[in-house]
PDB file of N, CA and C in Angstrom:
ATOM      1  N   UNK A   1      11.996  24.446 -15.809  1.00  0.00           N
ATOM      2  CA  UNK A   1      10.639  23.933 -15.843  1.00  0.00           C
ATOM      3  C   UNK A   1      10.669  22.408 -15.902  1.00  0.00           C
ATOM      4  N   UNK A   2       9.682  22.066 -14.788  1.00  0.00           N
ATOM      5  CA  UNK A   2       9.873  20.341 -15.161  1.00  0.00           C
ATOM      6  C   UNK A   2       8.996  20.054 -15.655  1.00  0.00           C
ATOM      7  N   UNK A   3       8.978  18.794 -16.308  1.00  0.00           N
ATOM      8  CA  UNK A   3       8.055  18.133 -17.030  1.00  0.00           C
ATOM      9  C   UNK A   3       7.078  16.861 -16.426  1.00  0.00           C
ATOM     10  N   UNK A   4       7.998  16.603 -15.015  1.00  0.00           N
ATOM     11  CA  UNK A   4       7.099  15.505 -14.538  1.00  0.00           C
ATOM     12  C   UNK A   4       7.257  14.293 -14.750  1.00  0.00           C
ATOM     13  N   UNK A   5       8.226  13.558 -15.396  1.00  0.00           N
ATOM     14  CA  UNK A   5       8.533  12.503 -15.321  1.00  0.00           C
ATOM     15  C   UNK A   5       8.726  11.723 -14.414  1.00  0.00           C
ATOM     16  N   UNK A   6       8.475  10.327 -14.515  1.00  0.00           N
ATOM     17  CA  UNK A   6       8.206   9.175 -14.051  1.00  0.00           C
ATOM     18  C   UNK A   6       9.388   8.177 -14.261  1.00  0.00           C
ATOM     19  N   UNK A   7       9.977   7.901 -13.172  1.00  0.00           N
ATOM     20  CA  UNK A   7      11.088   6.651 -13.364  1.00  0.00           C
ATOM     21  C   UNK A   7      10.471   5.454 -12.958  1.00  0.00           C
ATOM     22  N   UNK A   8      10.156   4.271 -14.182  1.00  0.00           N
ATOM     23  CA  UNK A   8       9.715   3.211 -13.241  1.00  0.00           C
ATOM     24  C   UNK A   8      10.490   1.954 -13.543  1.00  0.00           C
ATOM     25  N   UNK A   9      10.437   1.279 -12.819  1.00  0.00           N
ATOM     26  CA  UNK A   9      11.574  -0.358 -12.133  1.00  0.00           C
ATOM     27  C   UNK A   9      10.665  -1.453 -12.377  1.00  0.00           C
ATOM     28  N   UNK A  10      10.977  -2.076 -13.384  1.00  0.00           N
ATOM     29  CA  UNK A  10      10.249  -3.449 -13.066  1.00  0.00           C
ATOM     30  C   UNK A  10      10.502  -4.343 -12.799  1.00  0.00           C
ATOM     31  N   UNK A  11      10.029  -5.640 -11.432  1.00  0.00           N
ATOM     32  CA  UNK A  11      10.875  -6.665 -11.136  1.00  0.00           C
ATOM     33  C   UNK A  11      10.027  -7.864 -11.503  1.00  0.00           C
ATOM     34  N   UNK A  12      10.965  -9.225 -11.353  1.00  0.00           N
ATOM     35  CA  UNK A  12      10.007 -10.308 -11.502  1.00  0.00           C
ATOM     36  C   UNK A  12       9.925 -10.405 -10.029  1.00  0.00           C
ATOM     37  N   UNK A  13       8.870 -11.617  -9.124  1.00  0.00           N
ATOM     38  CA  UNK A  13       8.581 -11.744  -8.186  1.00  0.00           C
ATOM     39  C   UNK A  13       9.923 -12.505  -7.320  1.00  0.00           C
ATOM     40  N   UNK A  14      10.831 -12.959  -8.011  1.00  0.00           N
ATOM     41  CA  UNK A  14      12.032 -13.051  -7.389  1.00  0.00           C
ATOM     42  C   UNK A  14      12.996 -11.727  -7.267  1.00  0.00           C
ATOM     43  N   UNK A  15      12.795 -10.694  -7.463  1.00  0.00           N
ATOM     44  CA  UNK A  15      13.505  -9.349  -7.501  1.00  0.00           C
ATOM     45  C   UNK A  15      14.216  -9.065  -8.471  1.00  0.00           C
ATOM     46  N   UNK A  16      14.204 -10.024  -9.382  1.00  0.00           N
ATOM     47  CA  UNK A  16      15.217  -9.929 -10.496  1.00  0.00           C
ATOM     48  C   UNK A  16      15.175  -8.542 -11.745  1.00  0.00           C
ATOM     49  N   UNK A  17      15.772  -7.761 -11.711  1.00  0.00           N
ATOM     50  CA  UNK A  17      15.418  -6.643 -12.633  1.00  0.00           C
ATOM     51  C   UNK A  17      14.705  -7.232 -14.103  1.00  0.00           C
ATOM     52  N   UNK A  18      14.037  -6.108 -14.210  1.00  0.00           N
ATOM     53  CA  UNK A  18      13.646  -6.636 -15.789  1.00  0.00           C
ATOM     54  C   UNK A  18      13.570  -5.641 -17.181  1.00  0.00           C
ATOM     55  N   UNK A  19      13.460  -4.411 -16.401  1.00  0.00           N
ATOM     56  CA  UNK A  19      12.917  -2.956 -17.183  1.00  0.00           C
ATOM     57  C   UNK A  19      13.042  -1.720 -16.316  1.00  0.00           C
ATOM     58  N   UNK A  20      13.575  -0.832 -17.364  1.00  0.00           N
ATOM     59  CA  UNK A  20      13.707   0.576 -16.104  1.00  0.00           C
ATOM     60  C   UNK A  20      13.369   1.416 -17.320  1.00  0.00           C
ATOM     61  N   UNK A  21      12.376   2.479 -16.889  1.00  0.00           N
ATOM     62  CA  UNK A  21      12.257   3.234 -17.836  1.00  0.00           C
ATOM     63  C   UNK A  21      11.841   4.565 -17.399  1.00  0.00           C
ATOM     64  N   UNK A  22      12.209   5.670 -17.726  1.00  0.00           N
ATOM     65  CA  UNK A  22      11.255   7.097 -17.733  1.00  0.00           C
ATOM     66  C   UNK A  22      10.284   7.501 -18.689  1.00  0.00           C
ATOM     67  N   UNK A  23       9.135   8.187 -18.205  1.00  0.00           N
ATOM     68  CA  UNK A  23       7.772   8.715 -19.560  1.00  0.00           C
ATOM     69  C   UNK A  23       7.462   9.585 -18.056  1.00  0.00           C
ATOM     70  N   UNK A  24       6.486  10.211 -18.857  1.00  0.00           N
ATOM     71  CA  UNK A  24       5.858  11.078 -18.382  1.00  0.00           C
ATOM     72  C   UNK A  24       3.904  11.161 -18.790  1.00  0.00           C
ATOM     73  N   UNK A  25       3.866   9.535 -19.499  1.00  0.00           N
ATOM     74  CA  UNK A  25       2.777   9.718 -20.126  1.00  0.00           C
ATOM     75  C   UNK A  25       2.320   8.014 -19.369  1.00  0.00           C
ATOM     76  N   UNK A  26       1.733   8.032 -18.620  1.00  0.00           N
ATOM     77  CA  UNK A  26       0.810   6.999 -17.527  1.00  0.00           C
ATOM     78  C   UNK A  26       0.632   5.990 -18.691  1.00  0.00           C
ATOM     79  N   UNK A  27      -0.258   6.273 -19.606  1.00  0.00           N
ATOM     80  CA  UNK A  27      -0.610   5.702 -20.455  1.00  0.00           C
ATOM     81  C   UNK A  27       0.505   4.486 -21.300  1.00  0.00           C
ATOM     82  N   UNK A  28       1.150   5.248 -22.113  1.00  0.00           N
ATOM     83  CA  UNK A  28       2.256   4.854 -22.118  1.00  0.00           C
ATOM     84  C   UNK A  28       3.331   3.702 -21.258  1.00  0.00           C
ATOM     85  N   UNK A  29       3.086   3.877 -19.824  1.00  0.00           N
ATOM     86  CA  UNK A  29       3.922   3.101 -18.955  1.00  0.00           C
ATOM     87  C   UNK A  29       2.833   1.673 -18.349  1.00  0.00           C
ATOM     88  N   UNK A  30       1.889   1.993 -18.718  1.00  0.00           N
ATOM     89  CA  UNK A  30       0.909   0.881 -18.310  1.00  0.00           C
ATOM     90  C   UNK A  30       1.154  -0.035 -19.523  1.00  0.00           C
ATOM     91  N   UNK A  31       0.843   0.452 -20.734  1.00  0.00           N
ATOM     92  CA  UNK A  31       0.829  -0.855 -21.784  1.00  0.00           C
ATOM     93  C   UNK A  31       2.263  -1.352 -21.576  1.00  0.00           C
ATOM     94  N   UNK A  32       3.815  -0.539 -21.461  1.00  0.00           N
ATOM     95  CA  UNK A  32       4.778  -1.140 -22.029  1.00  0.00           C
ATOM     96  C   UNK A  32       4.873  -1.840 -20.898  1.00  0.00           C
ATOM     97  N   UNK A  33       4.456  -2.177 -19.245  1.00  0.00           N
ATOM     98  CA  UNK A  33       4.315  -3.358 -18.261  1.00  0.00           C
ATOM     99  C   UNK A  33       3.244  -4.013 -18.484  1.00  0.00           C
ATOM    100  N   UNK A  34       2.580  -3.688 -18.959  1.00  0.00           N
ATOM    101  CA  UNK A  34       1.548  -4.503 -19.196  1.00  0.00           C
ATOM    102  C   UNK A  34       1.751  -5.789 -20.468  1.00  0.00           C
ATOM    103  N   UNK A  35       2.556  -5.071 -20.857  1.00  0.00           N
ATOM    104  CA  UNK A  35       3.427  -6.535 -22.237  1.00  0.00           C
ATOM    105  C   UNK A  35       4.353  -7.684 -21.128  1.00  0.00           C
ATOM    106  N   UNK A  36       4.926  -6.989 -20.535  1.00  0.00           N
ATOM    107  CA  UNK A  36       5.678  -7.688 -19.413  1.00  0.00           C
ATOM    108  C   UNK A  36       4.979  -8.687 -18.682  1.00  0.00           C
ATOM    109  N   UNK A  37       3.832  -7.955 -18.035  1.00  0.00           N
ATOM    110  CA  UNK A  37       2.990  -9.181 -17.107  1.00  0.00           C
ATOM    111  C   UNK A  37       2.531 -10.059 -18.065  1.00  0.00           C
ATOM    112  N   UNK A  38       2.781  -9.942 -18.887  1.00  0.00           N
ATOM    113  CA  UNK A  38       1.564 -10.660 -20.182  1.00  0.00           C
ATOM    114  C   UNK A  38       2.459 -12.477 -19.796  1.00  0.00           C
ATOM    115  N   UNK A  39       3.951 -11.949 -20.448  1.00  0.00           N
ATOM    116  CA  UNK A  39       4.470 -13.600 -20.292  1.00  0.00           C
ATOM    117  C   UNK A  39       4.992 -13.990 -18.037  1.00  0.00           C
ATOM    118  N   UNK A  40       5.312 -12.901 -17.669  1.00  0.00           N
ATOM    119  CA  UNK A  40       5.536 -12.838 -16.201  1.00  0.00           C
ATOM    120  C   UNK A  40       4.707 -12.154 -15.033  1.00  0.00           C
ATOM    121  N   UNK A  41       4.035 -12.884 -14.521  1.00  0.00           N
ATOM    122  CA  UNK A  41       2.707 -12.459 -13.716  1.00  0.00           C
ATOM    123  C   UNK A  41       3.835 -12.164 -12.401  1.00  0.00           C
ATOM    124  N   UNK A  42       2.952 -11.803 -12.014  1.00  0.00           N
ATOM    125  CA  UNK A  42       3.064 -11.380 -10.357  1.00  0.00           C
ATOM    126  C   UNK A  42       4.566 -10.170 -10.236  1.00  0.00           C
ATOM    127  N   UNK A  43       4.624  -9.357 -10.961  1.00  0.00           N
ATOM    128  CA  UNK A  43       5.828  -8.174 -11.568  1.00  0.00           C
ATOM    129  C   UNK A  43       5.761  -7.298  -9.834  1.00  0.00           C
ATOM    130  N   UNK A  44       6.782  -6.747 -10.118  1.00  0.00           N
ATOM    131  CA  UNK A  44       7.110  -5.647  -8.933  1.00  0.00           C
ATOM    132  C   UNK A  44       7.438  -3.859  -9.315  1.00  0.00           C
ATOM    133  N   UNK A  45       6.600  -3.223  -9.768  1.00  0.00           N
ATOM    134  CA  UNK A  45       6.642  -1.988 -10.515  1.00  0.00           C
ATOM    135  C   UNK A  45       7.002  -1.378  -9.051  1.00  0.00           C
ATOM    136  N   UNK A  46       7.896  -0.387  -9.327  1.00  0.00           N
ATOM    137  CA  UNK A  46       8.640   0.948  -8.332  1.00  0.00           C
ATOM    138  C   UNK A  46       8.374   1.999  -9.014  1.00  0.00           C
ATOM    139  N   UNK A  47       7.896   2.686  -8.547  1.00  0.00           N
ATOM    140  CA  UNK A  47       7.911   4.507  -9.088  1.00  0.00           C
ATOM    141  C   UNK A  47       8.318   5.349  -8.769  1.00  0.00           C
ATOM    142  N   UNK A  48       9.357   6.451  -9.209  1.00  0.00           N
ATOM    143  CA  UNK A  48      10.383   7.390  -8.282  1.00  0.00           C
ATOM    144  C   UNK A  48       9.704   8.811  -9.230  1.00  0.00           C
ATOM    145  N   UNK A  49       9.972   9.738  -8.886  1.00  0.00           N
ATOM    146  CA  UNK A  49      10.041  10.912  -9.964  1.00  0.00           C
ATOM    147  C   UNK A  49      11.418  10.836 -10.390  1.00  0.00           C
ATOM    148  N   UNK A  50      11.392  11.106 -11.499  1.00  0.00           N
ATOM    149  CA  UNK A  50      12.825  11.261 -12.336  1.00  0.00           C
ATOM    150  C   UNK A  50      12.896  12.684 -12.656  1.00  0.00           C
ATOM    151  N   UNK A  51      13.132  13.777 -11.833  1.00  0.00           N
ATOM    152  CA  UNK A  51      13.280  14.797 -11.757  1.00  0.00           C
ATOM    153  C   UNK A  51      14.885  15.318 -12.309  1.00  0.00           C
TER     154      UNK A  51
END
């Protein structure tokens, strides 16, 4: 049984990695990039299923 998880990538606007994380809870993955854009604007979020 899957659960549905979410793998997501965060870059700065130079491609530079910054954050990789799995949730399964939207909510959750918005605030913890959303701390990110806070000091680094213009971010590059990727979303895969992490199946």
């Amino acid at each position: 049984m899957s659960i549905g998880m979410i793998r997501y990538r965060v870059e700065d606007p130079d491609g530079r990695f910054l954050d990789e994380f799995s949730t399964n809870a939207p909510d959750f993955a918005e605030e913890r990039i959303d701390r990110i854009r806070k000091y680094v604007p213009g971010l590059t979020v990727t979303e895969t299923p992490d199946d």
